[in-house]
PDB file of N, CA and C in Angstrom:
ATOM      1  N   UNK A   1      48.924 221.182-108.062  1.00  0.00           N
ATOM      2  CA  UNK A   1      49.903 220.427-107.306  1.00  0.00           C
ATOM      3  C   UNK A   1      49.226 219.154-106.775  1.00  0.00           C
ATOM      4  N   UNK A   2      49.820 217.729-107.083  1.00  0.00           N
ATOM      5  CA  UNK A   2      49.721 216.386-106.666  1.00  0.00           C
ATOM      6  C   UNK A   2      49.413 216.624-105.028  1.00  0.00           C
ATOM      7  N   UNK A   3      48.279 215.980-104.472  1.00  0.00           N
ATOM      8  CA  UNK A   3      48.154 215.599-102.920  1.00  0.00           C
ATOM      9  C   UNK A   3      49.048 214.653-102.284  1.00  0.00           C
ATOM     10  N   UNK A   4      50.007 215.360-101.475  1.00  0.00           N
ATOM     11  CA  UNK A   4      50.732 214.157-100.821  1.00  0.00           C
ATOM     12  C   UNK A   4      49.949 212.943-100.246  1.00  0.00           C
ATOM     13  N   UNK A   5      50.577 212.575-100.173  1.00  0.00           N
ATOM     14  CA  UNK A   5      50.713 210.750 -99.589  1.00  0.00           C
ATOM     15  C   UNK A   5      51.216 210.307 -98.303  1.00  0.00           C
ATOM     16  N   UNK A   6      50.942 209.810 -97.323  1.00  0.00           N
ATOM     17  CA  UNK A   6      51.747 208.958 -97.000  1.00  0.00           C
ATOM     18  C   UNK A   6      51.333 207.697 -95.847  1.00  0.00           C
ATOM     19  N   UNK A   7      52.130 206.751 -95.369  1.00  0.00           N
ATOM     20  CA  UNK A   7      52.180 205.313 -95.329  1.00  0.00           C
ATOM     21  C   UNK A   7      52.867 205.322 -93.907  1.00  0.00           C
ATOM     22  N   UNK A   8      52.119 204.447 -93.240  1.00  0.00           N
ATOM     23  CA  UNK A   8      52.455 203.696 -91.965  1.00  0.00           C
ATOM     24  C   UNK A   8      53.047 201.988 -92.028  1.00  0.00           C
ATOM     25  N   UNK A   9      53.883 201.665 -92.213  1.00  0.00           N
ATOM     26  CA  UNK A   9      54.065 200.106 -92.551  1.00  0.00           C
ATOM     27  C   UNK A   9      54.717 199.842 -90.736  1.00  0.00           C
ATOM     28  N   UNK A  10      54.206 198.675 -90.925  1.00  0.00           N
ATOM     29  CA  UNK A  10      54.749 197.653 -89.879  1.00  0.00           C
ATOM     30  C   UNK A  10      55.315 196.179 -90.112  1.00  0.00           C
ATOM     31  N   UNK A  11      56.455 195.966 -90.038  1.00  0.00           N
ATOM     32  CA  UNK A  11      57.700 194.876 -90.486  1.00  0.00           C
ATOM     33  C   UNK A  11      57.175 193.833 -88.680  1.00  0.00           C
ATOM     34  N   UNK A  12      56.982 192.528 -89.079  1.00  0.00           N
ATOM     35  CA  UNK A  12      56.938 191.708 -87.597  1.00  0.00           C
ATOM     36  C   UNK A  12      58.379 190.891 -88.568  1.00  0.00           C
ATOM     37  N   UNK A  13      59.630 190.953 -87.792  1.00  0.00           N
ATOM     38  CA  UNK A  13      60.779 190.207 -88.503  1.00  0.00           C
ATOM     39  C   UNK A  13      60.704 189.025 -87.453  1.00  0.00           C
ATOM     40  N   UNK A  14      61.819 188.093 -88.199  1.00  0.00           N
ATOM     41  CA  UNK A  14      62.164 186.348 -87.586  1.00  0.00           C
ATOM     42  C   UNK A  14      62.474 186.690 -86.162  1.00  0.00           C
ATOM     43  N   UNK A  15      62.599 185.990 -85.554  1.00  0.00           N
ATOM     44  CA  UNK A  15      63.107 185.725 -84.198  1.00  0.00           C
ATOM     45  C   UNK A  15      64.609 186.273 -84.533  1.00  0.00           C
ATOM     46  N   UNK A  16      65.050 187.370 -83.531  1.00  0.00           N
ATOM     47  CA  UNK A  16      66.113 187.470 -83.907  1.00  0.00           C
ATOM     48  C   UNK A  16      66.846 188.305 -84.820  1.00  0.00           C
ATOM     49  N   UNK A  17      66.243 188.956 -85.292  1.00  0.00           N
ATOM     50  CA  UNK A  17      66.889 189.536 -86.434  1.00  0.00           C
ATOM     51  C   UNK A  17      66.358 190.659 -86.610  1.00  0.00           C
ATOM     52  N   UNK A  18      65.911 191.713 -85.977  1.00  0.00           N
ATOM     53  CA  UNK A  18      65.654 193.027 -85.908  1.00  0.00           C
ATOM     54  C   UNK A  18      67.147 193.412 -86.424  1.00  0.00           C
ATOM     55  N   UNK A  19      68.403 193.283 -86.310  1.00  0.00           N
ATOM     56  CA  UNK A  19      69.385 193.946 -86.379  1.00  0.00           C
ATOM     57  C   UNK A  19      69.856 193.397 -87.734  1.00  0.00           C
ATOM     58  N   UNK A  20      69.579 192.345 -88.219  1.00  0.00           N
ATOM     59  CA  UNK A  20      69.948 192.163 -89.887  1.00  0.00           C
ATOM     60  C   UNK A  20      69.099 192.761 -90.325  1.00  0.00           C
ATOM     61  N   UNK A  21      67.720 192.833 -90.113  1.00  0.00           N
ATOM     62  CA  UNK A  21      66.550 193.749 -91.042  1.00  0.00           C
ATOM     63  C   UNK A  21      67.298 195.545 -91.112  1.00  0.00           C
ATOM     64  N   UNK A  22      67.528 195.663 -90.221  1.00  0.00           N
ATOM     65  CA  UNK A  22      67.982 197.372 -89.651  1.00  0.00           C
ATOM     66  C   UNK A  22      69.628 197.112 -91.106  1.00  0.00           C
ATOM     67  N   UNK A  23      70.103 196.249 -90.541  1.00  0.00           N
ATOM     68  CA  UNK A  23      71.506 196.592 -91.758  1.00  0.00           C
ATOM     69  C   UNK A  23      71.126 196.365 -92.736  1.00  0.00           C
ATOM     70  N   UNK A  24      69.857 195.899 -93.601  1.00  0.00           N
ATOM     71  CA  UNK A  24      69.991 195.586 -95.144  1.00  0.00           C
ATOM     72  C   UNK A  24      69.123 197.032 -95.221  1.00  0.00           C
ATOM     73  N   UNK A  25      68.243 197.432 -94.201  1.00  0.00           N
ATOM     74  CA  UNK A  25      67.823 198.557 -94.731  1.00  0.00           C
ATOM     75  C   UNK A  25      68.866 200.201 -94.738  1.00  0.00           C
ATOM     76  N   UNK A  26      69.494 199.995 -94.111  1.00  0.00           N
ATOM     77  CA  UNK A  26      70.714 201.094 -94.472  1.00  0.00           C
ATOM     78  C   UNK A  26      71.265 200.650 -95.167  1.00  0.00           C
ATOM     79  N   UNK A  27      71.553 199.353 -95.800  1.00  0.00           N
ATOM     80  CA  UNK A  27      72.068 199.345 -96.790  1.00  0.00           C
ATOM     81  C   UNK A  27      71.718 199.800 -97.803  1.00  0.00           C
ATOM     82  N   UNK A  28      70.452 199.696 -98.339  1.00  0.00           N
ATOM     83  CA  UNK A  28      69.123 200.151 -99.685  1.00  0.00           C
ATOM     84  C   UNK A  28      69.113 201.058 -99.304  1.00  0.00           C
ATOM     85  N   UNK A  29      68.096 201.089 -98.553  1.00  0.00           N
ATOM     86  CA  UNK A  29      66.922 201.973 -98.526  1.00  0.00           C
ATOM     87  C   UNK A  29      67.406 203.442 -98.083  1.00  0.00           C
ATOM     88  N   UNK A  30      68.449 203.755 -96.587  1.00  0.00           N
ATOM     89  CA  UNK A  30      68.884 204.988 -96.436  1.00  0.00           C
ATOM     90  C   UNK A  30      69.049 205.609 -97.306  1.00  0.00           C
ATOM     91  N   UNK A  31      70.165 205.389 -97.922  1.00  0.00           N
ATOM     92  CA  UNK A  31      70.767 206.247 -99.653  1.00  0.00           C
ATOM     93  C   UNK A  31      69.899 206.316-100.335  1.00  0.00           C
ATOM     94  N   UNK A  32      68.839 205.662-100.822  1.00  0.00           N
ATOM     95  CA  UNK A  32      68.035 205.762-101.989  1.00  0.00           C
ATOM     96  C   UNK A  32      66.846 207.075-100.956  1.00  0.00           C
ATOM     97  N   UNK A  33      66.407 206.623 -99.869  1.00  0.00           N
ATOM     98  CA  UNK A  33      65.519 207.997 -99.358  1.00  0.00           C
ATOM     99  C   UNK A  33      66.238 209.001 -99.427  1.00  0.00           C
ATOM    100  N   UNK A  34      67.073 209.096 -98.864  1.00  0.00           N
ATOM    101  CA  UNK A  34      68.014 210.334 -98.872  1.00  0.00           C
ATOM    102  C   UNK A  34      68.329 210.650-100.413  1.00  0.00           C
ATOM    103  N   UNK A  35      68.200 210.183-101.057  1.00  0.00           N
ATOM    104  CA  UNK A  35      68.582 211.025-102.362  1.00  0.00           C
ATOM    105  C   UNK A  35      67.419 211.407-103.307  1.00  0.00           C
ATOM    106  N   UNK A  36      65.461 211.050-102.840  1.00  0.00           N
ATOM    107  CA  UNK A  36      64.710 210.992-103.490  1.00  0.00           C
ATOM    108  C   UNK A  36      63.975 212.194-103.138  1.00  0.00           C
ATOM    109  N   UNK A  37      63.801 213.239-103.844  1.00  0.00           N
ATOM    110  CA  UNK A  37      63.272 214.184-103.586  1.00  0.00           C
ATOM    111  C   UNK A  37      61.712 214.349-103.848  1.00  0.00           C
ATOM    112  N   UNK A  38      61.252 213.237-104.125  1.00  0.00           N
ATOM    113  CA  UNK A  38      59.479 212.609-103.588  1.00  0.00           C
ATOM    114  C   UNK A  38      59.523 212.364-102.305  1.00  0.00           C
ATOM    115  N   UNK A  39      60.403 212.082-101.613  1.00  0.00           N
ATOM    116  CA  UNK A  39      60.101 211.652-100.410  1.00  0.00           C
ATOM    117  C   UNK A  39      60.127 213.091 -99.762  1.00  0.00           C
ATOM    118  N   UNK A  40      58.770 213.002 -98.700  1.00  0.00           N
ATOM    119  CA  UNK A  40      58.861 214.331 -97.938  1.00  0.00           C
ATOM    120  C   UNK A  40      59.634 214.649 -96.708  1.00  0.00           C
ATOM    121  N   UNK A  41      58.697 212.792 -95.767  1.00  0.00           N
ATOM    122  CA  UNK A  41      59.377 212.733 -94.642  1.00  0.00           C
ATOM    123  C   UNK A  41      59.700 211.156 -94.563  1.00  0.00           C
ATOM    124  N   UNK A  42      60.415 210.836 -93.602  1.00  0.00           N
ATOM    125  CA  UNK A  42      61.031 209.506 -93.399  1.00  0.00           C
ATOM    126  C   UNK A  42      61.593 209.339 -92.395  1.00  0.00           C
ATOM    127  N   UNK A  43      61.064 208.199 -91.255  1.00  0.00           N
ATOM    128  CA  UNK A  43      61.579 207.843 -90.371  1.00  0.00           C
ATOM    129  C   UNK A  43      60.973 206.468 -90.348  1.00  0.00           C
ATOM    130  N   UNK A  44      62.306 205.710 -90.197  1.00  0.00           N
ATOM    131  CA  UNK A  44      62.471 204.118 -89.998  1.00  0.00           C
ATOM    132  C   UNK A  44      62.718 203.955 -88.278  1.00  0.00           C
ATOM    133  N   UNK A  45      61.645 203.337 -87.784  1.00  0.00           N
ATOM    134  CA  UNK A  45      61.825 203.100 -86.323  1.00  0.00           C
ATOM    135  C   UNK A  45      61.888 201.348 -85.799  1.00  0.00           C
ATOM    136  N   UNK A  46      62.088 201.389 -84.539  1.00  0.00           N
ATOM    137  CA  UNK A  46      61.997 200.213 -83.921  1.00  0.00           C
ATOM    138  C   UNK A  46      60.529 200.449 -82.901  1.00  0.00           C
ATOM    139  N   UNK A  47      60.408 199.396 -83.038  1.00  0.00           N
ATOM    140  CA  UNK A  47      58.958 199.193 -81.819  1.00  0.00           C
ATOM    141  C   UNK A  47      59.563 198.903 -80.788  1.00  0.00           C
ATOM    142  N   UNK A  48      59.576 199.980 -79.485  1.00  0.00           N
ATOM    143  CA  UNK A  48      60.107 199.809 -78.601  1.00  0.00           C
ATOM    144  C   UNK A  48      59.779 198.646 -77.226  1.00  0.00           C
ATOM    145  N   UNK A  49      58.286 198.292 -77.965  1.00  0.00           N
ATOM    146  CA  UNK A  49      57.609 197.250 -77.001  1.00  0.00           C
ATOM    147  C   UNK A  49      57.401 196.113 -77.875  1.00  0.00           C
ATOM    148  N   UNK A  50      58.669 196.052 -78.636  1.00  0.00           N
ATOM    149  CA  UNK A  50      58.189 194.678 -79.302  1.00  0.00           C
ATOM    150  C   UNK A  50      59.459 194.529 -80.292  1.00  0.00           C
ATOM    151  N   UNK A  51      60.778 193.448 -79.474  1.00  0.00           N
ATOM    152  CA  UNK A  51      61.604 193.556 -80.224  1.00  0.00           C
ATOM    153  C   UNK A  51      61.810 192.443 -81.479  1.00  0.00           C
ATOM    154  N   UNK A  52      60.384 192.243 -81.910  1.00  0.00           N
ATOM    155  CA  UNK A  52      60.345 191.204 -83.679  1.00  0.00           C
ATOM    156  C   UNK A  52      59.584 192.292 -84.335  1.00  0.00           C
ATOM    157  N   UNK A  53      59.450 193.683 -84.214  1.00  0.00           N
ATOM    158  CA  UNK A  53      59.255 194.702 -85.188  1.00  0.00           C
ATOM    159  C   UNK A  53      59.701 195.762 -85.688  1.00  0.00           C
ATOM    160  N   UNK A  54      59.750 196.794 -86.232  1.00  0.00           N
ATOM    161  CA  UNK A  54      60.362 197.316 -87.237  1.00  0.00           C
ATOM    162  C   UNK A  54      58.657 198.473 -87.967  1.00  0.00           C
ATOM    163  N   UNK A  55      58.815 199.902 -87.622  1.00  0.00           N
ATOM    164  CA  UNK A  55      57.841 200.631 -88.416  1.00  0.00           C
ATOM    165  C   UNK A  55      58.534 201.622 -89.211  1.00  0.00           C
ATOM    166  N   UNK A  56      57.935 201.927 -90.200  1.00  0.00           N
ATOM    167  CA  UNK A  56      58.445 203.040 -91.030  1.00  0.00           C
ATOM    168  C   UNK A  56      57.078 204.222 -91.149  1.00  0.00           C
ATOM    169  N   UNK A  57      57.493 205.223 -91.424  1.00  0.00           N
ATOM    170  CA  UNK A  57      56.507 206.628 -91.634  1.00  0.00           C
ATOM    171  C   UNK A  57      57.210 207.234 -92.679  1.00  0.00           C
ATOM    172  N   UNK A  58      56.574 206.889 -94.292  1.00  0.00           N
ATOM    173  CA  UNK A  58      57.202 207.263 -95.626  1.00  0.00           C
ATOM    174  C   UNK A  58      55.414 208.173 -95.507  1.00  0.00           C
ATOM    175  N   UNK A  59      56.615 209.810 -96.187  1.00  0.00           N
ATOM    176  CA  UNK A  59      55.610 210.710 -96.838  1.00  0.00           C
ATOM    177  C   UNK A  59      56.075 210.968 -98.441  1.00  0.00           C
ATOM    178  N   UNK A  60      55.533 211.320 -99.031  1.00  0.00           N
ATOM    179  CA  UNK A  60      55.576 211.247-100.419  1.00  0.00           C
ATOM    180  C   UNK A  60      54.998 212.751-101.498  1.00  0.00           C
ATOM    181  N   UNK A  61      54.993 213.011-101.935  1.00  0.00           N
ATOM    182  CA  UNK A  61      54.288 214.236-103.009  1.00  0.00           C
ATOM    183  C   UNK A  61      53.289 213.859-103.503  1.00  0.00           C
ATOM    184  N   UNK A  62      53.409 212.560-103.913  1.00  0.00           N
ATOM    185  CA  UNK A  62      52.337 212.031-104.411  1.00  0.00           C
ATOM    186  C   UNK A  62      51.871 210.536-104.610  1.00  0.00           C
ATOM    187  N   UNK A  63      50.097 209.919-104.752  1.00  0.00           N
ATOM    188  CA  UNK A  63      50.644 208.826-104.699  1.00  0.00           C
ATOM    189  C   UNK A  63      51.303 207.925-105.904  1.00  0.00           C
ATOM    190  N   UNK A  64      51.849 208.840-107.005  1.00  0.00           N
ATOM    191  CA  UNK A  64      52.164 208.349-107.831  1.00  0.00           C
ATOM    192  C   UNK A  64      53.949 208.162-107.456  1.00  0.00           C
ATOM    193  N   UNK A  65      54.101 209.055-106.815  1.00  0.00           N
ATOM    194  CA  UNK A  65      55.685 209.119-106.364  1.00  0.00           C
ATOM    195  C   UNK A  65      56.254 207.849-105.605  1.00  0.00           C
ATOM    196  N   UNK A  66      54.983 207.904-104.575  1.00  0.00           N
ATOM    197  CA  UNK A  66      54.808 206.417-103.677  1.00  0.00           C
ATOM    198  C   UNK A  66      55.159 205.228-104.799  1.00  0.00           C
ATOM    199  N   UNK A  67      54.215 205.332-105.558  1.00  0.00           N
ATOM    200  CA  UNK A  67      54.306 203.838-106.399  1.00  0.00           C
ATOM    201  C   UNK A  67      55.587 203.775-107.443  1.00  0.00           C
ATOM    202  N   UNK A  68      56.078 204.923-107.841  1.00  0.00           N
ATOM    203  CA  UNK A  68      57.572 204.981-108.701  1.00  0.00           C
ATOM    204  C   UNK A  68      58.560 204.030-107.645  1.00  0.00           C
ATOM    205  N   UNK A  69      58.699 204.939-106.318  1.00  0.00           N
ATOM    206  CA  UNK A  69      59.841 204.222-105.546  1.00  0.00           C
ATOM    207  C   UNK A  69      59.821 202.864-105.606  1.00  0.00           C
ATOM    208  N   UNK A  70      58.962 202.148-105.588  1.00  0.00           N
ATOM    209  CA  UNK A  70      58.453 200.633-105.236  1.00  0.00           C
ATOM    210  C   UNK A  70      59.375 200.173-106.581  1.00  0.00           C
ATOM    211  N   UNK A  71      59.134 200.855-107.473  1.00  0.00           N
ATOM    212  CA  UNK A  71      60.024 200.232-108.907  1.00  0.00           C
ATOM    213  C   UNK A  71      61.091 200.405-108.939  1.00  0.00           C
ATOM    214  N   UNK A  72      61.997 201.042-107.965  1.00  0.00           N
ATOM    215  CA  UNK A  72      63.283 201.084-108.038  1.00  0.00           C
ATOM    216  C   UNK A  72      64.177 199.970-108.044  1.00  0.00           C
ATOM    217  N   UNK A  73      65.531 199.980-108.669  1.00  0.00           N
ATOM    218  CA  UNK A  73      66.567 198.665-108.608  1.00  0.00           C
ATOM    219  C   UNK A  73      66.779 199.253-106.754  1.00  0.00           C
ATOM    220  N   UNK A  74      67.021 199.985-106.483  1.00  0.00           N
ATOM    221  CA  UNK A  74      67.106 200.207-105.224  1.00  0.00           C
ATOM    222  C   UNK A  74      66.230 199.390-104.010  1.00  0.00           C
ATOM    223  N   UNK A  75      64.630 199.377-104.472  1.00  0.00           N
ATOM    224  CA  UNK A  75      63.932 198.913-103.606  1.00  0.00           C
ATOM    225  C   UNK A  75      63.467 197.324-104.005  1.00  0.00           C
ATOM    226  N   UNK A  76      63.797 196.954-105.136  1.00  0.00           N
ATOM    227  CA  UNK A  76      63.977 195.621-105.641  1.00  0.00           C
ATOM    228  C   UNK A  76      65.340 194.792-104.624  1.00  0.00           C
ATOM    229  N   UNK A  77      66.225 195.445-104.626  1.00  0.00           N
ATOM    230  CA  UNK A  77      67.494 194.682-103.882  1.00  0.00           C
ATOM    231  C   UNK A  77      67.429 194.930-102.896  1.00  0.00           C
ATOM    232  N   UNK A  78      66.574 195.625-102.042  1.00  0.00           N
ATOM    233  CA  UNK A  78      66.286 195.507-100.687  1.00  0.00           C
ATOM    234  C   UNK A  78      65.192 194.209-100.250  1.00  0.00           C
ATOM    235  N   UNK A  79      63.914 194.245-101.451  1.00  0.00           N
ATOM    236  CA  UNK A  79      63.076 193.375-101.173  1.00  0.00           C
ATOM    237  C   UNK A  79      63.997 191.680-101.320  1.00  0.00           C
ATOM    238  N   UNK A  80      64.862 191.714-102.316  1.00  0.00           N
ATOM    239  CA  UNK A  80      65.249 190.574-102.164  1.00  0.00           C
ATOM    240  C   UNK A  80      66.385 189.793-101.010  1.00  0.00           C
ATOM    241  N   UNK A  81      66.656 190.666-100.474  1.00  0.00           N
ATOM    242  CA  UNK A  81      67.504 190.833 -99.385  1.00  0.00           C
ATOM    243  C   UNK A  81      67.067 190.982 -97.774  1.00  0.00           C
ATOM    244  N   UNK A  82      65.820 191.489 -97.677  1.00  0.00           N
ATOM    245  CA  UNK A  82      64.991 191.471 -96.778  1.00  0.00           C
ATOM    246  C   UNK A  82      63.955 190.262 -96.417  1.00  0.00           C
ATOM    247  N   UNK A  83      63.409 190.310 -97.218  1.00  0.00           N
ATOM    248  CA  UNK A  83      62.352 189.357 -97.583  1.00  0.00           C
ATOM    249  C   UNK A  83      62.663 187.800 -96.068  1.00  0.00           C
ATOM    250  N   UNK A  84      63.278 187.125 -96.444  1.00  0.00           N
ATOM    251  CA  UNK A  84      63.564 185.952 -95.987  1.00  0.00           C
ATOM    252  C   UNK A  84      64.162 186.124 -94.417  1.00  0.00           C
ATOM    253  N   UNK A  85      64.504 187.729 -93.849  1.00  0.00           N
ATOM    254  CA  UNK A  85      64.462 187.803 -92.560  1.00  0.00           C
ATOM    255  C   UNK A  85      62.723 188.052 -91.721  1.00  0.00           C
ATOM    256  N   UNK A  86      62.271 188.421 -93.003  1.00  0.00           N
ATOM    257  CA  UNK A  86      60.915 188.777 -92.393  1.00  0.00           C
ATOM    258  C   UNK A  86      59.415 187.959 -92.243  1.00  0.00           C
ATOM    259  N   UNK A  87      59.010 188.046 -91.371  1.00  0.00           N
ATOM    260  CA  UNK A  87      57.184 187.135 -91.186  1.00  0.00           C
ATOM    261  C   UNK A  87      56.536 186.771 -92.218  1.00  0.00           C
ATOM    262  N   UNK A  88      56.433 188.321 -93.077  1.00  0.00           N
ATOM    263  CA  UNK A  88      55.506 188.161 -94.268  1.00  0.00           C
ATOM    264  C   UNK A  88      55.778 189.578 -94.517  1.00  0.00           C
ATOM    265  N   UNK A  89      54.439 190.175 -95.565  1.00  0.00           N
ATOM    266  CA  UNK A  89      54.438 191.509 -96.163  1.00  0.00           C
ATOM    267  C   UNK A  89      54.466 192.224 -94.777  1.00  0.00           C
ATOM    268  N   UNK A  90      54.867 193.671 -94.857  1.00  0.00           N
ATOM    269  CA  UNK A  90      54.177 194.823 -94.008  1.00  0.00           C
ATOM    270  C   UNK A  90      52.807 194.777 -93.640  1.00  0.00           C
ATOM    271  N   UNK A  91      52.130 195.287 -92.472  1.00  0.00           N
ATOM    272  CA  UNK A  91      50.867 196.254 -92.056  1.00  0.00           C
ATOM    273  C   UNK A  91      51.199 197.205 -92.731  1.00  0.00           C
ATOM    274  N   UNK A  92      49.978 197.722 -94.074  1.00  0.00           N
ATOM    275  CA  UNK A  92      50.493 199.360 -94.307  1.00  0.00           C
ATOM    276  C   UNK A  92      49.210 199.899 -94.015  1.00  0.00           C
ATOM    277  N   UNK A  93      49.580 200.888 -93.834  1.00  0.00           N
ATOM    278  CA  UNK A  93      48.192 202.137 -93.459  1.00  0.00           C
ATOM    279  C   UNK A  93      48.294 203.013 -94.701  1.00  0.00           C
ATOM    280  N   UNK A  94      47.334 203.455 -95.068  1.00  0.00           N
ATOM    281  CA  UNK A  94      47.495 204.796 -96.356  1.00  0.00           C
ATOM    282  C   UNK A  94      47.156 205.686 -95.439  1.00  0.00           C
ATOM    283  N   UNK A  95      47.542 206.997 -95.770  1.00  0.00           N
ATOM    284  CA  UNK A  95      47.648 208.074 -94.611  1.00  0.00           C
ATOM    285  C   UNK A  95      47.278 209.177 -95.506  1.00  0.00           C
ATOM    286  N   UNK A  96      46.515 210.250 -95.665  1.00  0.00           N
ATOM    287  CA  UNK A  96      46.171 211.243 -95.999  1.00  0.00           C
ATOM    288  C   UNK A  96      46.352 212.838 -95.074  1.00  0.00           C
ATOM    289  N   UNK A  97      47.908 213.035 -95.623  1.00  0.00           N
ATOM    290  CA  UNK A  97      48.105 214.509 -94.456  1.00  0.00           C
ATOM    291  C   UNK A  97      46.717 215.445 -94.274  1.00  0.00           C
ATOM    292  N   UNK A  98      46.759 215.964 -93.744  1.00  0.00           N
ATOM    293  CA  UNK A  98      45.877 216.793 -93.071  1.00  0.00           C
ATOM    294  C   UNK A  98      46.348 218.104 -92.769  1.00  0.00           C
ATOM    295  N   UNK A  99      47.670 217.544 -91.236  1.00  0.00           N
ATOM    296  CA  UNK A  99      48.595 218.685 -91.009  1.00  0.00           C
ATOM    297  C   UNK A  99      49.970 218.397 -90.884  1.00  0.00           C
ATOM    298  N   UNK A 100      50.649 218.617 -90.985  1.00  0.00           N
ATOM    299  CA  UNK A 100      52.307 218.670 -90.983  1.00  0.00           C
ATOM    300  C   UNK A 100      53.109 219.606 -90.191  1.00  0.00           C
ATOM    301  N   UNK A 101      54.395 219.181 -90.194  1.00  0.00           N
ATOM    302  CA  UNK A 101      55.459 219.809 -88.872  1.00  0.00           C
ATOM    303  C   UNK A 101      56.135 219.770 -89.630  1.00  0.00           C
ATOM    304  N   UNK A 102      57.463 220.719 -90.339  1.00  0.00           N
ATOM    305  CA  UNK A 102      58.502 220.024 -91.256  1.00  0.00           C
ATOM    306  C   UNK A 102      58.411 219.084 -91.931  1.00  0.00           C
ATOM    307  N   UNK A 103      57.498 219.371 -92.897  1.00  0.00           N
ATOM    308  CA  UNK A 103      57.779 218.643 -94.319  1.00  0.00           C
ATOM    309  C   UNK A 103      57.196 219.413 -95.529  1.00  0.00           C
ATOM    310  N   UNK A 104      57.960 220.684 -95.283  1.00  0.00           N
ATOM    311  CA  UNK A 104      58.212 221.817 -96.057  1.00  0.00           C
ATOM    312  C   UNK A 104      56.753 221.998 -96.781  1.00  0.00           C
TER     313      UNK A 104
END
């Protein structure tokens, strides 16, 4: 069995626009996590001390699973849709579970 994966990203968005970043990503990205059964765990947050950011905590099966999603038409029309509300790329962290709470 593949070693899970998973990823800490940090989004710094435009002035302003935490709440267009938040709707293009329910637009994509919800449905497509929710229907990907690589994904282990997933939670899209707000930085509560910092309202030009945006973190996510993607777990994965593997890191090959990680790098499939990235190729999705799903995560392609988010990047192009996102992109131009945001600073630049993500902060990502690579994360190597250890221990887990619910994520089966």
């Amino acid at each position: 069995m593949p070693e899970p994966v998973a990823l800490f990203l940090r989004h710094t968005v435009r002035a302003g626009q935490r709440a267009a970043v938040q709707a293009v990503w329910h637009r994509h990205m919800a449905p497509a996590v929710a229907t990907n059964p690589e994904h282990r765990a997933y939670a899209y947050c707000e930085d509560a001390d910092d309202p030009e950011a945006v973190c996510a905590f993607q777990a994965y099966d593997s890191p090959e699973a990680a790098s499939a999603f990235l190729r999705t038409e799903a995560y392609a029309a988010y990047l192009r849709e996102v992109e131009p509300l945001l600073e630049g790329p993500p902060a990502v962290t690579r994360l190597a579970p250890v221990w887990t709470k619910g994520l089966g």
